[in-house]
Every structure is written in C-alpha cells, then in structure tokens.
C-alpha atoms as a PDB file:
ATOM      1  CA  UNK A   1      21.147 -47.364  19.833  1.00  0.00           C
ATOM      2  CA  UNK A   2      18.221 -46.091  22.132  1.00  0.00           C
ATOM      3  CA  UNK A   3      19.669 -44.175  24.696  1.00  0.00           C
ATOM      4  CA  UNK A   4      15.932 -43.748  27.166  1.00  0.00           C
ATOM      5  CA  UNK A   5      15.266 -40.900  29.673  1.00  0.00           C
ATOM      6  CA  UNK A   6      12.647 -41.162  31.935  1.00  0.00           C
ATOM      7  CA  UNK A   7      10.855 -38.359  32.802  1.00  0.00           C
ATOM      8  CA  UNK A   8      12.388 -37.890  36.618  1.00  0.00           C
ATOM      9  CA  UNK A   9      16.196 -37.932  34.949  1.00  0.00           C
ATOM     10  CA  UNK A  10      15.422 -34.172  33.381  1.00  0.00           C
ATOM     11  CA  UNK A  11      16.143 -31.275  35.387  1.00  0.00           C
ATOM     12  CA  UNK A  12      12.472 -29.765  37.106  1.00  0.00           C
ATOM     13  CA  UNK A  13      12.156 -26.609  38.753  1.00  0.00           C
ATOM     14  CA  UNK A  14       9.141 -24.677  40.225  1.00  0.00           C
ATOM     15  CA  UNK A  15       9.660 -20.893  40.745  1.00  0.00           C
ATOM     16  CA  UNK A  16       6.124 -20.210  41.389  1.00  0.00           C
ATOM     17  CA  UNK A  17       5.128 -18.342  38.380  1.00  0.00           C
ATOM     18  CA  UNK A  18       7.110 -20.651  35.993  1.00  0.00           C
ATOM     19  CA  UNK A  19       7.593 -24.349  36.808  1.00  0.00           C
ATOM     20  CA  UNK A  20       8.375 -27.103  34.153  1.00  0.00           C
ATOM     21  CA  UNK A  21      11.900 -29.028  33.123  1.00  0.00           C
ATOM     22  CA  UNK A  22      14.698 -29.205  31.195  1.00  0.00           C
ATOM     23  CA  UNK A  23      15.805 -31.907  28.815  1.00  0.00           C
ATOM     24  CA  UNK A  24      19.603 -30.341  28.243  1.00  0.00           C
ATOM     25  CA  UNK A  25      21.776 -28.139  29.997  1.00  0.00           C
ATOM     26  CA  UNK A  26      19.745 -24.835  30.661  1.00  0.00           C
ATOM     27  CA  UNK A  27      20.242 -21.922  33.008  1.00  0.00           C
ATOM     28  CA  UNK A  28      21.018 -22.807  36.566  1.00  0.00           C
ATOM     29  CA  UNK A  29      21.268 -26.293  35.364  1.00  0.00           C
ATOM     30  CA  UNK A  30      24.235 -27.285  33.951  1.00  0.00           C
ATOM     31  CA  UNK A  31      26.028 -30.868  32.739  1.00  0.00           C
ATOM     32  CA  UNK A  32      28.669 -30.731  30.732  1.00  0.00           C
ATOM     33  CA  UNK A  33      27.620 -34.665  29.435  1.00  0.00           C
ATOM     34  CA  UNK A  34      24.077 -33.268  28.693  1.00  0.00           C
ATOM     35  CA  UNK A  35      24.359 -30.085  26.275  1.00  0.00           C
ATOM     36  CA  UNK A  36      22.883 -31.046  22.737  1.00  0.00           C
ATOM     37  CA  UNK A  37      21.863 -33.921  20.340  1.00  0.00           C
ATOM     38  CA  UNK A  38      23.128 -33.200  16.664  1.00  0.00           C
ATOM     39  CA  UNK A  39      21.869 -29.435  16.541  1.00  0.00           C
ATOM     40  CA  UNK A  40      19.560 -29.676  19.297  1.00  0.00           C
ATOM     41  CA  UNK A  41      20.317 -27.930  22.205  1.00  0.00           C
ATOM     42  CA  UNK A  42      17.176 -26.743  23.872  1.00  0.00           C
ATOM     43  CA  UNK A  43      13.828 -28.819  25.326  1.00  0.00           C
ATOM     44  CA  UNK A  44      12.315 -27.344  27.957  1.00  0.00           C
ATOM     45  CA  UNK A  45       8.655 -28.297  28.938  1.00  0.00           C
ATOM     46  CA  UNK A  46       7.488 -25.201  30.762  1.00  0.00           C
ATOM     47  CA  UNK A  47       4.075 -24.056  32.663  1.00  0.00           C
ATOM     48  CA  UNK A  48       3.861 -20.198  32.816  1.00  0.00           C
ATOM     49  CA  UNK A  49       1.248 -18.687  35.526  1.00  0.00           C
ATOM     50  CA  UNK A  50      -1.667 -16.539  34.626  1.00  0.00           C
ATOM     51  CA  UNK A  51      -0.443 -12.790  33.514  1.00  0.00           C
ATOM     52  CA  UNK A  52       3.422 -13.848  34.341  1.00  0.00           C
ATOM     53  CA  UNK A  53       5.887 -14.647  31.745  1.00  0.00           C
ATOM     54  CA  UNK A  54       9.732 -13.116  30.131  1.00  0.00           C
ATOM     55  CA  UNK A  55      10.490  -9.890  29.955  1.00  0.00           C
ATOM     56  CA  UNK A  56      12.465  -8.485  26.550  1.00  0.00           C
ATOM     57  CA  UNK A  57      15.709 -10.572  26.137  1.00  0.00           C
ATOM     58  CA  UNK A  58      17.909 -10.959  23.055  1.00  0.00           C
ATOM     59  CA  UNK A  59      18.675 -13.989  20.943  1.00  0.00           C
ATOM     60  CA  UNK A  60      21.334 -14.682  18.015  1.00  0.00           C
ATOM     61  CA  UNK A  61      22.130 -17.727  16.170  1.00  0.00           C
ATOM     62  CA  UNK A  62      19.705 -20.078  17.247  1.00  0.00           C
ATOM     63  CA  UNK A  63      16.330 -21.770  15.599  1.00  0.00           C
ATOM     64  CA  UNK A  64      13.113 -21.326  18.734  1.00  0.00           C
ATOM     65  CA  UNK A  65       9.998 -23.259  18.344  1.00  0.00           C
ATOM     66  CA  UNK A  66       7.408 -22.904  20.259  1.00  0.00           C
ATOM     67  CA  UNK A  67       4.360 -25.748  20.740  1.00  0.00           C
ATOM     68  CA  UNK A  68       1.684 -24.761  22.373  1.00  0.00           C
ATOM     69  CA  UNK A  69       0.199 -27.456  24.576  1.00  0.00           C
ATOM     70  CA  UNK A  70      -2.780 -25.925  26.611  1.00  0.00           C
ATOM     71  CA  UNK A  71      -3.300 -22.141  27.167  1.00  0.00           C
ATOM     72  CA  UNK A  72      -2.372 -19.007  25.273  1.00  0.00           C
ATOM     73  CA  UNK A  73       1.451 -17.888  24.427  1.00  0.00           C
ATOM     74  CA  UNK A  74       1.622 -14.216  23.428  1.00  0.00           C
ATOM     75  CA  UNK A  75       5.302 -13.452  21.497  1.00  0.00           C
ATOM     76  CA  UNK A  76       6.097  -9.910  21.061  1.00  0.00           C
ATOM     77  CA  UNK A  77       9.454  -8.893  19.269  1.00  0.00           C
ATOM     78  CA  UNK A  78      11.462  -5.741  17.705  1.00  0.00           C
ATOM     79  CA  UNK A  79      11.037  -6.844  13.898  1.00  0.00           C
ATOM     80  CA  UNK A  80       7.624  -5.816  14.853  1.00  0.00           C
ATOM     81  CA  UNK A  81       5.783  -8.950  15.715  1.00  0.00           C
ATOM     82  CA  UNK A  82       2.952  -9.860  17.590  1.00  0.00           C
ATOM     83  CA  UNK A  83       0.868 -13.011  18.033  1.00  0.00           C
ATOM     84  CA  UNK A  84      -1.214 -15.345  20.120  1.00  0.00           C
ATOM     85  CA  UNK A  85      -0.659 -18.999  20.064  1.00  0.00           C
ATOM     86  CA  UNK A  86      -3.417 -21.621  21.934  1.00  0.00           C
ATOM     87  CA  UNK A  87      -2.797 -25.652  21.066  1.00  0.00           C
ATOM     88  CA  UNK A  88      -2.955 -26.243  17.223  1.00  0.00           C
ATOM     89  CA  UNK A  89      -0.378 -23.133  16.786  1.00  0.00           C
ATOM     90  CA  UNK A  90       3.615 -22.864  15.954  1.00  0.00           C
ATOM     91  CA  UNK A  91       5.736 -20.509  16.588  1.00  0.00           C
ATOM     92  CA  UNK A  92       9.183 -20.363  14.895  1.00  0.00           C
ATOM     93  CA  UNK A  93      11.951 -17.517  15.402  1.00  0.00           C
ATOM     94  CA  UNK A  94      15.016 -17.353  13.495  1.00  0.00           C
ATOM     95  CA  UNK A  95      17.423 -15.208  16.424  1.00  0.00           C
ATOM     96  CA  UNK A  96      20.107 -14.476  13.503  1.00  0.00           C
ATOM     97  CA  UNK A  97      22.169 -11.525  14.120  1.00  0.00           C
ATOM     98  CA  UNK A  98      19.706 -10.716  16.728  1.00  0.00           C
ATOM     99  CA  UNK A  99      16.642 -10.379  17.818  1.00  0.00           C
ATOM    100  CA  UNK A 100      14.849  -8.808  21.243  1.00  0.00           C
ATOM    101  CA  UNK A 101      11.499 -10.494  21.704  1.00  0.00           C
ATOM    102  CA  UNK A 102       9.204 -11.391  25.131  1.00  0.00           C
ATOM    103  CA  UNK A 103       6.923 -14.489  25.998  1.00  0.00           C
ATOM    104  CA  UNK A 104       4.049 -14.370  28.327  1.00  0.00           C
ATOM    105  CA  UNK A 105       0.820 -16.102  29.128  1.00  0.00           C
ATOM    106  CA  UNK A 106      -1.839 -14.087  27.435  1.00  0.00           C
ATOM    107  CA  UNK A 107      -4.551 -15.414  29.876  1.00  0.00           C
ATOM    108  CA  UNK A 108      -4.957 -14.071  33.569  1.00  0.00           C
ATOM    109  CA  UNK A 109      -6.983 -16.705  34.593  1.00  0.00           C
ATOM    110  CA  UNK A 110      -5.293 -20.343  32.985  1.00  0.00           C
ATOM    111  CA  UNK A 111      -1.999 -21.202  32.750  1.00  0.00           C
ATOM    112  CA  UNK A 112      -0.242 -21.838  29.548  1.00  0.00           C
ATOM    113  CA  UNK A 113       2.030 -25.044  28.735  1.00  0.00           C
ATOM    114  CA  UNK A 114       4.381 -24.804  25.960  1.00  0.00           C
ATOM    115  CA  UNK A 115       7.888 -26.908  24.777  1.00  0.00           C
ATOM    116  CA  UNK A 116      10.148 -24.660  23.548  1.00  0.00           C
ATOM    117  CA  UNK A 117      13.039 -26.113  21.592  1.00  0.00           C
ATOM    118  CA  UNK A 118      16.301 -24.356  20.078  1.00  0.00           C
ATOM    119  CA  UNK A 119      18.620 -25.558  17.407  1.00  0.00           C
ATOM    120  CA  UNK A 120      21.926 -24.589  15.519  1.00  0.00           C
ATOM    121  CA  UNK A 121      20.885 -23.350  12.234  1.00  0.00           C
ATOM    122  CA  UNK A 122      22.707 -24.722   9.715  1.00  0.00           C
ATOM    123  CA  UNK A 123      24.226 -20.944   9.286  1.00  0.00           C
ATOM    124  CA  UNK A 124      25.374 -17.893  11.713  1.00  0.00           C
ATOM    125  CA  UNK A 125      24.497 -14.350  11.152  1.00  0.00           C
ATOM    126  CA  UNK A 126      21.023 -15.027   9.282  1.00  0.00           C
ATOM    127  CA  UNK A 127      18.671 -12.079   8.733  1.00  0.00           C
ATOM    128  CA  UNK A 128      16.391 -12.646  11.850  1.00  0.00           C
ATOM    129  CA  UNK A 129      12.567 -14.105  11.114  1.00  0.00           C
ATOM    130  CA  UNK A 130       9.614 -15.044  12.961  1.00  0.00           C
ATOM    131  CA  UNK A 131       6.637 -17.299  11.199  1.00  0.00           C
ATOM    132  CA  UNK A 132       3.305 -18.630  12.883  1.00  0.00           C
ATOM    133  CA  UNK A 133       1.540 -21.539  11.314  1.00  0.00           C
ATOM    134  CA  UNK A 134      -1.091 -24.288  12.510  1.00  0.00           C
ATOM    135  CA  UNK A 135      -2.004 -27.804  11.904  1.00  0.00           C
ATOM    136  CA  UNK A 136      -5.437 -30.096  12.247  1.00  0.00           C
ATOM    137  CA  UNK A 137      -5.295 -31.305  15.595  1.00  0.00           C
ATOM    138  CA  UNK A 138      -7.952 -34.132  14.317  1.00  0.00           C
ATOM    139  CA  UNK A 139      -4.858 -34.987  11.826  1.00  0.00           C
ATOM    140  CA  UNK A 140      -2.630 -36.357  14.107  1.00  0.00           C
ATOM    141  CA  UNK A 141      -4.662 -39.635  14.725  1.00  0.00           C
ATOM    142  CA  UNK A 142      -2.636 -42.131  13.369  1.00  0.00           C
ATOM    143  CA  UNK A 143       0.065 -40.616  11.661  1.00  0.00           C
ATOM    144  CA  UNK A 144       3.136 -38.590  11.800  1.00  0.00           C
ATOM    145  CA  UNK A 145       2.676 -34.768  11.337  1.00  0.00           C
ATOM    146  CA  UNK A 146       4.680 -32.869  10.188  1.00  0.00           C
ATOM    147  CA  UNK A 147       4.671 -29.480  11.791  1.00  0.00           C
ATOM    148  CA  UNK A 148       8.474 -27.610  11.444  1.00  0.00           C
ATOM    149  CA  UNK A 149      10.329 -28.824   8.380  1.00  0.00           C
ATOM    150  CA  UNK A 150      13.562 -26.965   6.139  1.00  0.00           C
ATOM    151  CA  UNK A 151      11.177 -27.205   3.008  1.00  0.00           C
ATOM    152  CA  UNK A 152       8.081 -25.571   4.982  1.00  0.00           C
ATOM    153  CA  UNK A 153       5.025 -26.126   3.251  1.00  0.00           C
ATOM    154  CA  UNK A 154       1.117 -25.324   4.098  1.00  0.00           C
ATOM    155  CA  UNK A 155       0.850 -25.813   7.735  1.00  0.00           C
ATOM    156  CA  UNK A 156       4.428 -26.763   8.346  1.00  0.00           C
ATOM    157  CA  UNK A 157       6.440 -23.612   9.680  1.00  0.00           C
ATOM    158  CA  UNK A 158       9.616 -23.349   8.005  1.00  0.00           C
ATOM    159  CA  UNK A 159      13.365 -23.456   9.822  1.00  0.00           C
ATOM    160  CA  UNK A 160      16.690 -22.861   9.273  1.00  0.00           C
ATOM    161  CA  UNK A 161      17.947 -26.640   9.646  1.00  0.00           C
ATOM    162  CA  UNK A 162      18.129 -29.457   8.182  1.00  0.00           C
ATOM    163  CA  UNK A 163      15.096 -31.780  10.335  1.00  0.00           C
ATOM    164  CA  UNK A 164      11.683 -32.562  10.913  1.00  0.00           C
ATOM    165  CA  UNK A 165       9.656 -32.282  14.135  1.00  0.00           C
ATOM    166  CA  UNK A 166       6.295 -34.443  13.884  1.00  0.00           C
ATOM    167  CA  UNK A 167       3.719 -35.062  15.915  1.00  0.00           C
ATOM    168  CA  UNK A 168       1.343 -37.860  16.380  1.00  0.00           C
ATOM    169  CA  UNK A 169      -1.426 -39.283  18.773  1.00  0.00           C
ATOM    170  CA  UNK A 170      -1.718 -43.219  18.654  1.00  0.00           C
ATOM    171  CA  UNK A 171      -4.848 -45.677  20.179  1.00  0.00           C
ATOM    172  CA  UNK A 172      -4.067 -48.062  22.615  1.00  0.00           C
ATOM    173  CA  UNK A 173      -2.369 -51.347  20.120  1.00  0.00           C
ATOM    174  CA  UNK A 174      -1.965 -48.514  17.111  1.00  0.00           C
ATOM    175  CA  UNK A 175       1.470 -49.039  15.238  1.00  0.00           C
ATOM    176  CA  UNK A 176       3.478 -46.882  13.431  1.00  0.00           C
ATOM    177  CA  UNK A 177       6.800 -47.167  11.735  1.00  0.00           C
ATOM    178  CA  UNK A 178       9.196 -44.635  11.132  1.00  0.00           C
ATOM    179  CA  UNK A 179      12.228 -45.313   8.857  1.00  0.00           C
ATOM    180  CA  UNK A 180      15.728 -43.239   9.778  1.00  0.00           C
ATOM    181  CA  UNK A 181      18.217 -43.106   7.061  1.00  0.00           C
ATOM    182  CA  UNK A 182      21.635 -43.679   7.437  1.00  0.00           C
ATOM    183  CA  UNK A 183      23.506 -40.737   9.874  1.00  0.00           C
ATOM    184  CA  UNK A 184      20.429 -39.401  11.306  1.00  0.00           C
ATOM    185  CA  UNK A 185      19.163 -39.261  14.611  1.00  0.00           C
ATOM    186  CA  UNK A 186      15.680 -39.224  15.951  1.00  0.00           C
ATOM    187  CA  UNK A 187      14.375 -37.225  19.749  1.00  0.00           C
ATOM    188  CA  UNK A 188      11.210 -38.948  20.970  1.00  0.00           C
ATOM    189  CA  UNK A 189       8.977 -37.118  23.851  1.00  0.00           C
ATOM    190  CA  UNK A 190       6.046 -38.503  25.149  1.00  0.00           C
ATOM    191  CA  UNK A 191       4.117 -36.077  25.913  1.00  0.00           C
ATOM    192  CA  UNK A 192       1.049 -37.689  27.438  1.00  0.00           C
ATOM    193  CA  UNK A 193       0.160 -41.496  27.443  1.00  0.00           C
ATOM    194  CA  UNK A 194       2.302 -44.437  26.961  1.00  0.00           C
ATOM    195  CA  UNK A 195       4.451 -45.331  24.109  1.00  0.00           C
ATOM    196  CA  UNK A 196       6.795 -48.459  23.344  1.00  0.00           C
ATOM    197  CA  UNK A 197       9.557 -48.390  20.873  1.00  0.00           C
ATOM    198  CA  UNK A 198      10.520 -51.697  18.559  1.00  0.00           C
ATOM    199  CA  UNK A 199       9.322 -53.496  21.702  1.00  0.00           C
ATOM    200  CA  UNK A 200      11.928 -53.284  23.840  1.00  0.00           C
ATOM    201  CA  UNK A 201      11.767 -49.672  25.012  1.00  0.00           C
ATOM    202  CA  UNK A 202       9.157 -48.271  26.943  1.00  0.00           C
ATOM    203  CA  UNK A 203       8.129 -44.443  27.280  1.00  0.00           C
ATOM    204  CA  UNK A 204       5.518 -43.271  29.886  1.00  0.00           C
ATOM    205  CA  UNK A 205       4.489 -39.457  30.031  1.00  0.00           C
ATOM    206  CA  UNK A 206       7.262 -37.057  30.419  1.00  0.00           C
ATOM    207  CA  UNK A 207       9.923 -39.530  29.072  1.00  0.00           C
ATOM    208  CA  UNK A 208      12.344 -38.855  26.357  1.00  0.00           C
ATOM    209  CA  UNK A 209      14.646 -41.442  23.446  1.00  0.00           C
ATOM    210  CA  UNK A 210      17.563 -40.005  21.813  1.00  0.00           C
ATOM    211  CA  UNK A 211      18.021 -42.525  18.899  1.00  0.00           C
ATOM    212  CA  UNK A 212      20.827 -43.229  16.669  1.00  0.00           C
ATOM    213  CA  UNK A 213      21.833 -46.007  14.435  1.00  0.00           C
ATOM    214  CA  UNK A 214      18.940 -47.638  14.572  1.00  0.00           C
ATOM    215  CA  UNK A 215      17.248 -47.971  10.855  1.00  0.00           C
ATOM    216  CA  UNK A 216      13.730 -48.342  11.584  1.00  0.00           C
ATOM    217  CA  UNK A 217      11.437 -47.567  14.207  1.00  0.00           C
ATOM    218  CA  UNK A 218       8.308 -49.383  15.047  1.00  0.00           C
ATOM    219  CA  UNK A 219       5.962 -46.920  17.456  1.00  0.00           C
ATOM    220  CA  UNK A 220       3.486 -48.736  19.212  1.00  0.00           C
ATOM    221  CA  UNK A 221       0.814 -46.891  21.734  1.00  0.00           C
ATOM    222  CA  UNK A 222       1.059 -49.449  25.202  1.00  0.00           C
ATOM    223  CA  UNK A 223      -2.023 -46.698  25.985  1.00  0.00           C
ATOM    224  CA  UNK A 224      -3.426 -43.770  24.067  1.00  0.00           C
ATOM    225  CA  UNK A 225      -0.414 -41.190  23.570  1.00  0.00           C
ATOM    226  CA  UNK A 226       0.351 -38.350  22.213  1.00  0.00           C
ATOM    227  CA  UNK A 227       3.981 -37.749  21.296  1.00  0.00           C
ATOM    228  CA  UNK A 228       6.701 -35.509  19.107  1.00  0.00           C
ATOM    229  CA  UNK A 229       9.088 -37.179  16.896  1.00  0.00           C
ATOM    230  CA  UNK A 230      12.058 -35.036  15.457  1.00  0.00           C
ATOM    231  CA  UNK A 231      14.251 -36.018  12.702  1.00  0.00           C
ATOM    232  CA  UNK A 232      18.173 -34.564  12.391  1.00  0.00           C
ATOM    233  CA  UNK A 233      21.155 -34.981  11.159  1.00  0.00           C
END
C-alpha cells in the first residue's frame, strides 16, 4: 500500500522569521488521524530567517535529526555542545532524560533550510547524546545513502532506533530499486525534482509516500530529483 501526499496536503505556515510545513501533527496544528508512522512522529521542512531562530527549550525521549538543505544551522545545548551544520552535515540528538538545547541560523545575511525529523527511540530514559557527521554530496548520484542508521558507521550518524534514512539524487530515466522486508515501512520525500514510484505513483517536489506492504520498490526519476528514503519498522 502507497498511501501519497502531495505537497499542498501538509500543514504550511509563514511567521515571518520561520516559514516551512509540517508533515504530522505539530504545534498549532493538530489531527488526531495524522500523528506518526511506526516511530516517526516529526517532519517538518522549515526556512529560518537570517540571525532568527529557537530559543533554549527542553527535550526527553525522542530521536532529532537535523538535514541541512541550504544555509548554516548552529545547535547549542547543556551537555556542552556546539556546532555548525551547512548542506553535507547531520545532526543527531538523543533528548533522553533531557536535554536543553537552541537552533538558529548562523548566517545574518542567507536563510537556512533544514528537515528536522523526531522518532521514538526504541527506549525511554536514555543518557542524552548529540553526534555530527557528514556525507559526499557527489555520492548520492545514483544510489541510496545512507546517512542515520542504528549500526552508525563512518559518515552515517548513529540513532537510537531501529531504521535507516537515505538519501539519493536520480537523472531524468535513472532507476533504482529498493527492497522492504516483511513488516517494515518506508517514508519517501521529494525534496526537489520529480520522482515516480513502481509506475503508478507520482511525486513532484514537496510530496511525501508512506509505504507499507509493498515488497519492492522501483524509484524512477520522471526529472532530475533529489529525495530521502527512510526505512522502519
């Protein structure tokens, strides 16, 4: 099953310095239908203006990742942490028992686009953590990526779940297939370009698949795209 969401379905809000949208249930947007997929619970696609961003505000129990689209994403928390992210970077933060931390755009003249996404980890009260990797942009041509994984590895930012978030960029007629074992689910987002999936469902930028029991996968750029793939349970 291939459950599509285009793009103006998800919940978009502009408050000047922030503007962007949510994928679940978020804030002043609520739908009791729309709260999670598997341990997912949190995609937001947000723009942050020059020199604005979130003050200190706590976390618990809950996996962050941070993508970095365009821009720079400064994350400051009380472990001690500091960092600057620009496109090719990760962040990851374990909340745990708790954590403090703030986000802002370290640039006061460009704006910075990031997804942020949250999961369940697979277990409350974990010792809080915060990692920063990268990967090869020039990698992602033509393949799946792995970027956040439960093994980590080199390049692949570790995290407190069970799944796999990928990403890829395809050529216009590039295939790729993507096999999905048995109880598993799979969130696609285009994030730019056009992508069609098993040739029946088509994604434009901004739209989202939640897919379940559905085997394989065959990923086929309609245009060039560039696109995340997650694997969970």
């Amino acid at each position: 099953m291939i459950n599509l969401i285009p793009s103006d379905a998800r919940s978009s809000f502009d408050r000047g310095w922030l503007r962007g949208s949510h994928s679940f249930s978020f804030g002043e947007y609520q739908d009791p239908e729309n709260t999670a997929f598997g341990p997912m619970r949190v995609a937001n696609d947000d723009v942050i203006a020059p020199g604005r961003g979130f003050g200190a505000h706590p976390h618990s129990d809950m996996e962050i990742v941070s993508i970095v689209l365009n821009g720079k994403l400064r994350h400051e928390d009380n472990l001690g942490n500091v960092a600057v992210t620009s496109f090719g970077g990760i962040q990851r933060m374990s909340a745990g028992s708790g954590v403090i931390h703030t986000e802002h755009n370290a640039s006061d003249q460009e704006e910075v686009r990031l997804l942020q996404l949250w999961f369940m980890p697979h277990t409350r009260g974990l010792k809080p953590s915060y990692e920063t990797t990268s990967f090869d942009p020039d990698a992602l041509t033509g393949q799946l990526v792995p970027i956040v994984s439960a093994e980590g590895g080199p390049r692949i930012a570790s995290i407190q779940q069970d799944m796999t978030i990928y990403l890829s960029r395809l050529s216009k007629g590039d295939t790729l297939s993507f096999q999905q074992a048995a109880g598993r689910r799979s969130y696609i987002f285009a994030i730019e370009g056009k992508l069609d999936l098993n040739g029946e469902f088509h994604l434009s930028t901004g739209d989202t698949a939640r897919v379940e029991e559905t085997p394989s996968l065959e990923l086929q750029a309609s245009e060039d795209v560039f696109f995340m793939l997650i694997d969970l349970p």
